[in-house]
Protein backbone atom coordinates (compact mmCIF):
# COMPACT_ATOMS: atom_id res chain seq x y z
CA UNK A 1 0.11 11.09 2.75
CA UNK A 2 0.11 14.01 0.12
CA UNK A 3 3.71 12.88 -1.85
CA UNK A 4 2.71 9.44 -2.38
CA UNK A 5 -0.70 10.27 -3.67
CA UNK A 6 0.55 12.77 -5.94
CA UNK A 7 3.82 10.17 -7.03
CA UNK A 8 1.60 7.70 -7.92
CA UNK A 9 -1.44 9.32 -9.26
CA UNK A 10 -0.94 8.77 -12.79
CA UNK A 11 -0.17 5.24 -12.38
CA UNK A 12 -3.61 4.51 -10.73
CA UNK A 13 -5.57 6.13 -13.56
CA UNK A 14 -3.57 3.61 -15.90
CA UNK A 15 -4.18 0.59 -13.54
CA UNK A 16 -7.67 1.64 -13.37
CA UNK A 17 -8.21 1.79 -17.13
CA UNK A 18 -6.47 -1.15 -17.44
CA UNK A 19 -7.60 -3.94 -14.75
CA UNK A 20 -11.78 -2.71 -14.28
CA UNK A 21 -12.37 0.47 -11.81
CA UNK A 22 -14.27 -1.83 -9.20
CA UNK A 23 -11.35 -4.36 -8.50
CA UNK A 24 -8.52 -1.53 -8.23
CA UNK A 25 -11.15 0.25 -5.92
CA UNK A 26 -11.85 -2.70 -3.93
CA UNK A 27 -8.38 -3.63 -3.91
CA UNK A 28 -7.41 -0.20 -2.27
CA UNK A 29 -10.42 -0.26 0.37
CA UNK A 30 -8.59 -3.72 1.49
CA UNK A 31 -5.73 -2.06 2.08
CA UNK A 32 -6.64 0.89 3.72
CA UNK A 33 -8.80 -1.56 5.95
CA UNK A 34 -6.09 -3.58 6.94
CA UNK A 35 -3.71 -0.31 7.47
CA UNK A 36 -6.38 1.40 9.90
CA UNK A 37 -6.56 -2.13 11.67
CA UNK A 38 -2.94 -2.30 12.06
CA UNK A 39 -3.05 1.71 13.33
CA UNK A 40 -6.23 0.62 16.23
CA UNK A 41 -4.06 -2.55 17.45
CA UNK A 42 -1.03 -0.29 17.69
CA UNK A 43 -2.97 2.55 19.61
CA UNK A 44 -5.11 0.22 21.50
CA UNK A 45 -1.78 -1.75 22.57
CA UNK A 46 0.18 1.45 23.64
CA UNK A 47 3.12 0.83 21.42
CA UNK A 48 2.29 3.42 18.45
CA UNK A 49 5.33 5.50 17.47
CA UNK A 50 5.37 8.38 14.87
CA UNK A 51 7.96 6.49 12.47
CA UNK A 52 4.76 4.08 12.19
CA UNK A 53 2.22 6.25 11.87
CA UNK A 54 4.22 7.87 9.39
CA UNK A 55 4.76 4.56 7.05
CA UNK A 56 0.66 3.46 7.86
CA UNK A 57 -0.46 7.23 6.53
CA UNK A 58 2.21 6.94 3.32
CA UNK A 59 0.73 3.11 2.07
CA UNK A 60 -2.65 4.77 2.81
CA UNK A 61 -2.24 7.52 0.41
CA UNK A 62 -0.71 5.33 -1.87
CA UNK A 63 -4.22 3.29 -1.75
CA UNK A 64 -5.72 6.42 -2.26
CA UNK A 65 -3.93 7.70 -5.58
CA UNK A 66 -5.18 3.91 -7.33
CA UNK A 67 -8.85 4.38 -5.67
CA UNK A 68 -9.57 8.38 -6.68
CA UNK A 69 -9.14 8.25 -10.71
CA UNK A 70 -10.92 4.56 -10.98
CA UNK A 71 -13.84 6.23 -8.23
CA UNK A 72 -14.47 9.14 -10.75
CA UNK A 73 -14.33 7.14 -13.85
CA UNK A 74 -16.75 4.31 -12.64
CA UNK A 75 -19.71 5.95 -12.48
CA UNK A 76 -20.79 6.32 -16.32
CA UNK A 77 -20.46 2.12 -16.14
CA UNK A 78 -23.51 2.23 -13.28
CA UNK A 79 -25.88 4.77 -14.58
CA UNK A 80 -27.53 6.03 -17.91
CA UNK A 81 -25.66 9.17 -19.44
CA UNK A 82 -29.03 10.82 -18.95
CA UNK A 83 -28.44 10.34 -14.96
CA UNK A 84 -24.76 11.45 -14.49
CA UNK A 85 -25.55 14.79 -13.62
CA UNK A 86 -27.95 13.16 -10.83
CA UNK A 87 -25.82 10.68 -9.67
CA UNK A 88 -22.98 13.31 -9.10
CA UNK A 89 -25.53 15.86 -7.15
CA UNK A 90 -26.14 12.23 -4.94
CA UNK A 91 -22.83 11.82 -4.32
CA UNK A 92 -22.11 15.68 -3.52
CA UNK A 93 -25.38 14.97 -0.93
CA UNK A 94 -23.46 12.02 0.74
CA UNK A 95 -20.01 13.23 0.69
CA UNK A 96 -20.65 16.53 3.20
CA UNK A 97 -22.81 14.41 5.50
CA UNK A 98 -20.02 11.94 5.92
CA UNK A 99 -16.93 14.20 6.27
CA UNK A 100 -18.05 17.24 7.90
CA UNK A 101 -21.11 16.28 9.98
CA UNK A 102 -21.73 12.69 10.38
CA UNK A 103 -17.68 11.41 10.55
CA UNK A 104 -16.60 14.49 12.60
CA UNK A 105 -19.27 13.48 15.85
CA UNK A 106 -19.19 10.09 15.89
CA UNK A 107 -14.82 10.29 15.76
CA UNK A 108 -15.30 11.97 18.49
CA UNK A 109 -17.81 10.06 20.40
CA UNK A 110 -16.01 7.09 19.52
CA UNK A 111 -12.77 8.95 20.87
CA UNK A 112 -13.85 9.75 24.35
CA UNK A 113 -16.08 6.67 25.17
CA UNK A 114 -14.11 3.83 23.28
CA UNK A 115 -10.40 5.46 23.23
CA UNK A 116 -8.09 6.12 20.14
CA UNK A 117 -7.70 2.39 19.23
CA UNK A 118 -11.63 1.79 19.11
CA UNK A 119 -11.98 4.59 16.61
CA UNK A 120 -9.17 3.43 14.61
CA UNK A 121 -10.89 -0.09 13.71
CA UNK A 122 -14.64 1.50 13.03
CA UNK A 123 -13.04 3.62 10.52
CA UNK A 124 -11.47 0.29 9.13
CA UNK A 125 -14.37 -1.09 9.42
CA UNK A 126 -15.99 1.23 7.16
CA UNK A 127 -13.55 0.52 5.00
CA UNK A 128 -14.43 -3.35 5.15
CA UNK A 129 -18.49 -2.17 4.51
CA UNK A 130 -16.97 -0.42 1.04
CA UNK A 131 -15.48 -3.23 -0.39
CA UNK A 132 -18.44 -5.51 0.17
CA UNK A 133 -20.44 -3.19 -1.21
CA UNK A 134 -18.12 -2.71 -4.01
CA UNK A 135 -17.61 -6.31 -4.40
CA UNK A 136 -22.22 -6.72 -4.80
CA UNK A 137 -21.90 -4.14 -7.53
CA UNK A 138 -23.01 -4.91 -11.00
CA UNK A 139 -20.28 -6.99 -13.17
CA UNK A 140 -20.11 -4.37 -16.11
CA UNK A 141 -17.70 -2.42 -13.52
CA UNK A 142 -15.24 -5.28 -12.93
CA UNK A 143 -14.05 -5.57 -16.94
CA UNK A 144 -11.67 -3.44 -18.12
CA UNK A 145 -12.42 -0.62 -20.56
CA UNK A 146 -9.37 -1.08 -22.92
CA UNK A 147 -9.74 -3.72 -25.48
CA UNK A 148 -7.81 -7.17 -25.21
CA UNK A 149 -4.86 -6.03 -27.13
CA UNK A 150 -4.45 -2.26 -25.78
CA UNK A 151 -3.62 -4.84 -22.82
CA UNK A 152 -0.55 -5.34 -23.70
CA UNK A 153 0.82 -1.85 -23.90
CA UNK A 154 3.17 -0.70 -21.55
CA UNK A 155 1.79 1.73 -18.66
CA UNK A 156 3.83 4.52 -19.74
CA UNK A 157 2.70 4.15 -23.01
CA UNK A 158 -0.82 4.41 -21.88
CA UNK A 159 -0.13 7.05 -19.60
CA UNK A 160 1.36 9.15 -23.01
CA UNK A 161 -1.73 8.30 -24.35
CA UNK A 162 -3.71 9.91 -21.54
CA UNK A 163 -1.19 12.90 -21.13
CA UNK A 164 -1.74 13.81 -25.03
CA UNK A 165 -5.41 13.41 -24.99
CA UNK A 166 -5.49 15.80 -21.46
CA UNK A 167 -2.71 18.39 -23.98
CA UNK A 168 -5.34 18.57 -26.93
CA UNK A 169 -8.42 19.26 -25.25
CA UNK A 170 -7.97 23.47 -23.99
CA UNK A 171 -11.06 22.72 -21.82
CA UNK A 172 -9.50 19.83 -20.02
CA UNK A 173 -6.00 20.95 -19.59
CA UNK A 174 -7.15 24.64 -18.85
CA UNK A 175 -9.28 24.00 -15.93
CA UNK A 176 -6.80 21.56 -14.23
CA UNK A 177 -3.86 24.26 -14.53
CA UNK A 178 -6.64 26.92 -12.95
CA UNK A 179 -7.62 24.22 -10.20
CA UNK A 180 -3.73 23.92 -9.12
CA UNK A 181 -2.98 27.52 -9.18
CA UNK A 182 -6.07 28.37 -7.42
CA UNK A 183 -5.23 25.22 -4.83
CA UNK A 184 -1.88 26.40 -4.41
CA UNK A 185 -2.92 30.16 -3.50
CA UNK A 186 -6.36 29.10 -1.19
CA UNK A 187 -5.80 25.40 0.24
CA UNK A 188 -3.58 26.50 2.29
CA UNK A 189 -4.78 29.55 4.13
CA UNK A 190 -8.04 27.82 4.80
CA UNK A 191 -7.45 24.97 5.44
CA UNK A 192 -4.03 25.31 7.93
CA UNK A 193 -5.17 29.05 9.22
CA UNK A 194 -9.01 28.48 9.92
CA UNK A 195 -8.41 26.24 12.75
CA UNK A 196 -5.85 28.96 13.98
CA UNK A 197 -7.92 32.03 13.45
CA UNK A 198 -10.87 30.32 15.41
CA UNK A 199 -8.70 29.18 18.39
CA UNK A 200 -6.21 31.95 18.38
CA UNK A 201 -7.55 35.20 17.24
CA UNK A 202 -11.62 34.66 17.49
CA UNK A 203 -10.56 32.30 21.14
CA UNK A 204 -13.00 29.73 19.89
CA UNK A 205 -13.20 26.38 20.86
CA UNK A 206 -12.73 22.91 19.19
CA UNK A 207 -17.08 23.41 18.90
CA UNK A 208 -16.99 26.13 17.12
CA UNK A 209 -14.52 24.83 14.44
CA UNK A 210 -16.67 21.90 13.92
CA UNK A 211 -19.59 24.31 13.39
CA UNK A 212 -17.69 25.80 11.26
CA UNK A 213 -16.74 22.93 8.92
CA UNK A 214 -20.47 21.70 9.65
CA UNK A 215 -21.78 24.62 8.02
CA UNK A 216 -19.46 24.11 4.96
CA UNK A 217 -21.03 20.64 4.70
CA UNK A 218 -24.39 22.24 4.74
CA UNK A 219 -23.68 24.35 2.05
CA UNK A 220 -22.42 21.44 -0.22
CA UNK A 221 -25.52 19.55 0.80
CA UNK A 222 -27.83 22.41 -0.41
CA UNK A 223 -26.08 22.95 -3.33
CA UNK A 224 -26.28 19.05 -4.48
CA UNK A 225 -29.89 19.12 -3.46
CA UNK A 226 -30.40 22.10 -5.77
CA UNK A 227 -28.59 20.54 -9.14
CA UNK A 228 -30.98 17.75 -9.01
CA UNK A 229 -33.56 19.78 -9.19
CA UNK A 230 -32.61 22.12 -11.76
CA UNK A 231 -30.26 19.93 -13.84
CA UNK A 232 -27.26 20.98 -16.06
CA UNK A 233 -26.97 24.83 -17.03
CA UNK A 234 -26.50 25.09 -20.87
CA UNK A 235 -24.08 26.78 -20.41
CA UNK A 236 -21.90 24.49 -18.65
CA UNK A 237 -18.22 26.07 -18.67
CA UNK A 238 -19.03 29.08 -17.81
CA UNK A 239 -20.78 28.39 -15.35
CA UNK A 240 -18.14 26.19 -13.71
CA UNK A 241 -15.68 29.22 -13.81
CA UNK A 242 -18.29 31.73 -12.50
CA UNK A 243 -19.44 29.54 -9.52
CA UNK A 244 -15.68 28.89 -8.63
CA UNK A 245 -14.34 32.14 -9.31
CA UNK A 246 -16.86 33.53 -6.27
CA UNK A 247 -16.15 30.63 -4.35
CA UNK A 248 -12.49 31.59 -4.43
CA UNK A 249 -13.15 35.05 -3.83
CA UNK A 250 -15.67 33.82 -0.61
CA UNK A 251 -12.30 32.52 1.12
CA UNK A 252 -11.92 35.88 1.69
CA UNK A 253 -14.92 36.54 3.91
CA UNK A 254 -12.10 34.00 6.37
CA UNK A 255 -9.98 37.00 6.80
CA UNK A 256 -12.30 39.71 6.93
CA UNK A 257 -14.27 37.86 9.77
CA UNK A 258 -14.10 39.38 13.32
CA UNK A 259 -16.96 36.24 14.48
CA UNK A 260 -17.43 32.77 14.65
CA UNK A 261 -20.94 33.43 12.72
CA UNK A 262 -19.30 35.36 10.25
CA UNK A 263 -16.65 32.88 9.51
CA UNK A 264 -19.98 30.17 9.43
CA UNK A 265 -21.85 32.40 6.51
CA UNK A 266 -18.49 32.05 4.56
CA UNK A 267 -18.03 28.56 4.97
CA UNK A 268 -21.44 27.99 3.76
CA UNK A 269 -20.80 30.38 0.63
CA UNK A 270 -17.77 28.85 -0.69
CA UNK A 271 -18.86 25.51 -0.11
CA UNK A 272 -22.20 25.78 -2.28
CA UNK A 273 -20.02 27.93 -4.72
CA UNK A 274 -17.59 24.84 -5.32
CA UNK A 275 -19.70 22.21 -4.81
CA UNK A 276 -22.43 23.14 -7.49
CA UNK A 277 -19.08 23.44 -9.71
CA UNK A 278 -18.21 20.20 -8.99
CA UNK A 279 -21.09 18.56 -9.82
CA UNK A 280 -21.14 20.15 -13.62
CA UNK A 281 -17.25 19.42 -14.18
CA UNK A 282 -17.60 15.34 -13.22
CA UNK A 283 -20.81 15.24 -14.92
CA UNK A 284 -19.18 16.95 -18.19
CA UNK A 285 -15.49 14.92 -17.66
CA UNK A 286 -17.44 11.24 -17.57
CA UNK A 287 -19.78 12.51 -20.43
CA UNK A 288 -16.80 13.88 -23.32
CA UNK A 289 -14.19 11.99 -22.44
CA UNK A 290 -13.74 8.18 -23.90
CA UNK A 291 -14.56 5.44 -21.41
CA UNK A 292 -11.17 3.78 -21.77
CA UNK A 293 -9.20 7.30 -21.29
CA UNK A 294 -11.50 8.34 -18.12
CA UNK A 295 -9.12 7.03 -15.42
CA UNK A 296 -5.79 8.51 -16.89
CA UNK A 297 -7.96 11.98 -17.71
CA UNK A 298 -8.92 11.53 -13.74
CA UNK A 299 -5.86 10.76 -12.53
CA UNK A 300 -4.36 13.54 -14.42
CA UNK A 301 -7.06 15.83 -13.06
CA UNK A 302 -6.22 14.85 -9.35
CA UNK A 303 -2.43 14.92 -10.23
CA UNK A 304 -2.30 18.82 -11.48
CA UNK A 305 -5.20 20.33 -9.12
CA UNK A 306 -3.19 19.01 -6.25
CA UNK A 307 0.25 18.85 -7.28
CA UNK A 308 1.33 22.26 -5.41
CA UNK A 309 -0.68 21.57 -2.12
CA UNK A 310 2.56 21.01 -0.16
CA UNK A 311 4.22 24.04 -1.49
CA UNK A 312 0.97 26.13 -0.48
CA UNK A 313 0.76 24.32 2.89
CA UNK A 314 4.40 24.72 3.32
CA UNK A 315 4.15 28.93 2.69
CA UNK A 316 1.19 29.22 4.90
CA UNK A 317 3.33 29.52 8.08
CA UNK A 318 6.41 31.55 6.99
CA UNK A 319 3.90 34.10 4.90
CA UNK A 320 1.68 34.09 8.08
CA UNK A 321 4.62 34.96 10.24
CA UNK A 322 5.46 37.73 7.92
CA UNK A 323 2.40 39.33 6.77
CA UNK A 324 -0.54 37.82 9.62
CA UNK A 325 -3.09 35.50 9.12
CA UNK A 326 -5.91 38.12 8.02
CA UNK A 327 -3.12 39.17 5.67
CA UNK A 328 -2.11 35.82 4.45
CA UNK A 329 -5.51 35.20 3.70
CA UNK A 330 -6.06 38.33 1.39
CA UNK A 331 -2.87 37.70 -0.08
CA UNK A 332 -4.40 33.98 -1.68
CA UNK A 333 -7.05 36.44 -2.47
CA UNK A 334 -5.16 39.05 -4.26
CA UNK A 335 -5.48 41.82 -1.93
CA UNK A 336 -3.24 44.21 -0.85
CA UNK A 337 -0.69 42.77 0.83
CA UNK A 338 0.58 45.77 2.66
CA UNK A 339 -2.45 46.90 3.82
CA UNK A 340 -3.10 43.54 5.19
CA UNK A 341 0.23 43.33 7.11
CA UNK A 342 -0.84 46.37 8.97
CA UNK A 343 -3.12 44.30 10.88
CA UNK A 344 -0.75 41.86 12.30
CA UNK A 345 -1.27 42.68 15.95
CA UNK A 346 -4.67 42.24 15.88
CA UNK A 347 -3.41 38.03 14.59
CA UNK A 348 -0.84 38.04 17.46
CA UNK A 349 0.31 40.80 19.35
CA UNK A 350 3.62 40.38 21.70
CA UNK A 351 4.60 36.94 19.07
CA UNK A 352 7.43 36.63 17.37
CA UNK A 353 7.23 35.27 14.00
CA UNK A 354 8.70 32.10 14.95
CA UNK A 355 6.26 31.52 17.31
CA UNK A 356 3.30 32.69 15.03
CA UNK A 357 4.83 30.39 12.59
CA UNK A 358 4.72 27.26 15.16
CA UNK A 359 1.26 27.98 16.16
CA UNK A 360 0.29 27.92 12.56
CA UNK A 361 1.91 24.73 11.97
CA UNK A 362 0.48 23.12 15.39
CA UNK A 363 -3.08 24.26 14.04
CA UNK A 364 -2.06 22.65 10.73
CA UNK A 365 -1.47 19.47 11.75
CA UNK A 366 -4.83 19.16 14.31
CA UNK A 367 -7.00 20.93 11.50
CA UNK A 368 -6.92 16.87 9.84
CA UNK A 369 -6.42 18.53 6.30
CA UNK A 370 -8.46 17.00 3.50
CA UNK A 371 -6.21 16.46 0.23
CA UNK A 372 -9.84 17.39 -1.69
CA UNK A 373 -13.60 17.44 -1.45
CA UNK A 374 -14.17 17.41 -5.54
C-alpha cells in the first residue's frame, strides 16, 4: 500500500485543488468501499489468494494518496479561521478513539464471532457511512478552489506551482525534510519492533500489545482535549519542534523498557508529545498557506514525511539482526550503538540473525502498520 500512496501523492493534492476536496474525498471512500467489499466476498467465499490481496491493498492506497491532501485542506472551507485550531484538537479526539481503541476491539470481536469476511464488509461499510456523510456536507466544499481559468493548466504545471511555493517558504519545506528524516530513523523501530519486543523479549500477549497501542491513543486523546482548552501557543514553531523533539526522544523509553507498564508510560508520552504537535502544524498549514495551494502543500507534506518509510521499515530487520532490538531502537535514537549491541542476548539468545531477522519481519507484518497518525 505504501509505493502507490507515495507515487501518487502529489497528483491527489493537484486533483484535489483542482476538482473540490469533498468529491475527490468521496470519490476515494467509494472506492475503498467497494475494494473492502470485494476483500469480505473473497474471504467469506474461501477463494482469497495473496496476489489479490496484494492488488485490493495497492488500489486502496492509491484511494488513499487522492483522499489525505484534499482531507487536510478541507477543513478551513467548514469552519471559521478562528476555530481551526479547535476543529483540529476534535479531530485529534476522534482519530485515537477510532484507531487504537474503538477499531482495534470491535475487529476483533467482529473477527471471532462473525469470521474474516464479516469484518471485511463492516469496515466497508464504514466506508459507505463516510461518503454519505461527505456527500450531506455543506456545498462550499464541493467547488474547486482554483479559479475557472487556472482550470485549464496542466497538472504538472500546477504541481510546479505547488513544489515552488513548498521551496520558498523555510518553515514549510524545513519541517517536512525533519518529519522524513525523523520517520525514516523512528517509524520503523516502533512500529515493526514493538509488537516483537512485547511477544518475544517481554513474552507478552496479543492483550498486552493492544494495551499498549490503547495507551498511545489515550495519550493523543488527552493531548487534543488539552489544546482546546488552552488554544494556540504564541509561539507556535517552536513549540512544534520542542514537543516533537521529546516525542522522538520518548521512543526511546521502547528500548530501555524491561515491562509491559513501562513500555505503556512511553506510549502514552510520545503520543501526547506528537499529537499536541500535530494539532499546531495543521492548524498553522490551513491558516498561511493559500486556499487554492493547500492540497498540493498537503500532498507535498504527506509525500516527503513519508517518502523513506519503506527504506526505514526495510532496515529494521537486517539492523535488528545485527545490533538487537534494544539496540536498534537506540540507534533511531542516536545512542551508542555499540553499547547497545552488547545487549543482544538479552533480544534473543541461541538466534541466529537470520532468524532474528524473520521474527522481526513476521512481527512486522501482524503489527498492521499505520502509514501515519498526523
Amino acid at each position: 500500500m505504501t509505493v502507490p500512496l507515495i507515487s501518487l501523492l502529489l497528483f491527489g493534492g493537484v486533483v484535489s485543488d483542482r476538482h473540490g476536496r469533498r468529491k475527490v474525498m468521496l470519490s476515494a471512500d467509494l472506492v475503498r468501499a467497494g475494494l473492502l467489499a470485494l476483500l469480505a466476498a473473497l474471504a467469506a467465499s474461501g477463494t482469497l489468494r495473496l496476489w489479490q490481496m496484494m492488488v485490493i491493498v495497492a488500489v486502496y492506497g492509491g484511494a488513499q494518496a487522492f483522499f489525505d491532501p484534499a482531507s487536510d485542506a478541507i477543513l478551513p472551507e467548514l469552519v471559521p479561521d478562528a476555530q481551526l485550531a479547535e476543529a483540529n484538537a476534535l479531530e485529534q479526539v476522534v482519530r485515537p478513539l477510532a484507531l487504537r481503541l474503538a477499531g482495534p476491539a470491535i475487529g476483533g470481536v467482529l473477527v471471532g464471532v462473525l469470521g474474516l469476511g464479516a469484518a471485511f464488509m463492516a469496515d466497508a461499510a464504514t466506508f459507505l457511512v463516510s461518503a454519505a456523510t461527505l456527500w450531506a456536507m455543506s456545498a462550499r466544499a464541493s467547488s474547486s478552489p482554483f479559479l475557472a481559468g487556472a482550470q485549464l493548466e496542466r497538472a504538472t504545471v500546477q504541481a510546479r506551482e505547488g513544489w515552488t511555493y513548498v521551496r520558498e517558504h523555510v518553515w514549510l519545506w524545513g519541517t517536512f525534510a525533519s518529519a522524513g528524516i525523523a520517520y525514516l530513523l523512528f517509524m520503523g523501530p516502533a512500529e515493526v519492533l514493538l509488537p516483537f519486543m512485547v511477544k518475544h523479549v517481554l513474552r507478552g500477549s496479543g492483550v498486552q500489545l493492544g494495551l499498549v497501542l490503547g495507551a498511545g491513543g489515550l495519550g493523543s486523546v488527552a493531548a487534543a482535549l488539552a489544546m482546546t482548552r488552552s488554544g494556540l501557543p504564541s509561539r507556535s514553531m517552536t513549540f512544534i519542534y520542542v514537543v516533537w523533539t521529546l516525542g522522538t526522544l520518548a521512543i526511546a523509553g521502547y528500548g530501555l523498557a524491561s515491562a509491559i507498564w513501562e513500555l505503556m508510560l512511553a506510549s502514552v508520552a510520545f503520543n501526547l508529545l506528537e499529537t499536541a504537535g500535530t494539532i499546531v502544524w495543521a492548524t498553522m498549514k490551513q491558516r498561511h498557506v493559500p486556499g487554492q495551494m493547500l492540497g498540493r502543500v498537503s500532498s507535498l507534506d504527506w509525500l516527503i514525511s513519508i517518502g523513506l518509510l519503506p527504506v526505514s521499515f526495510a532496515l529494521t530487520a537486517p539492523l535488528s539482526a545485527a545490533f538487537g532490538v534494544r539496540g536498534r531502537r537506540g540507534n533511531a535514537r542516536g545512542a551508542d550503538a555499540a553499547g547497545n549491541a552488547g545487549r543482544r542476548p538479552a533480544d534473543g539468545a541461541g538466534r541466529t540473525g537470520r532468524d532474528l531477522t524473520a521474527r522481526v519481519c513476521g512481527a512486522g507484518v501482524l503489527s498492521g502498520v499505520p502509514i501515519r497518525d498526523r
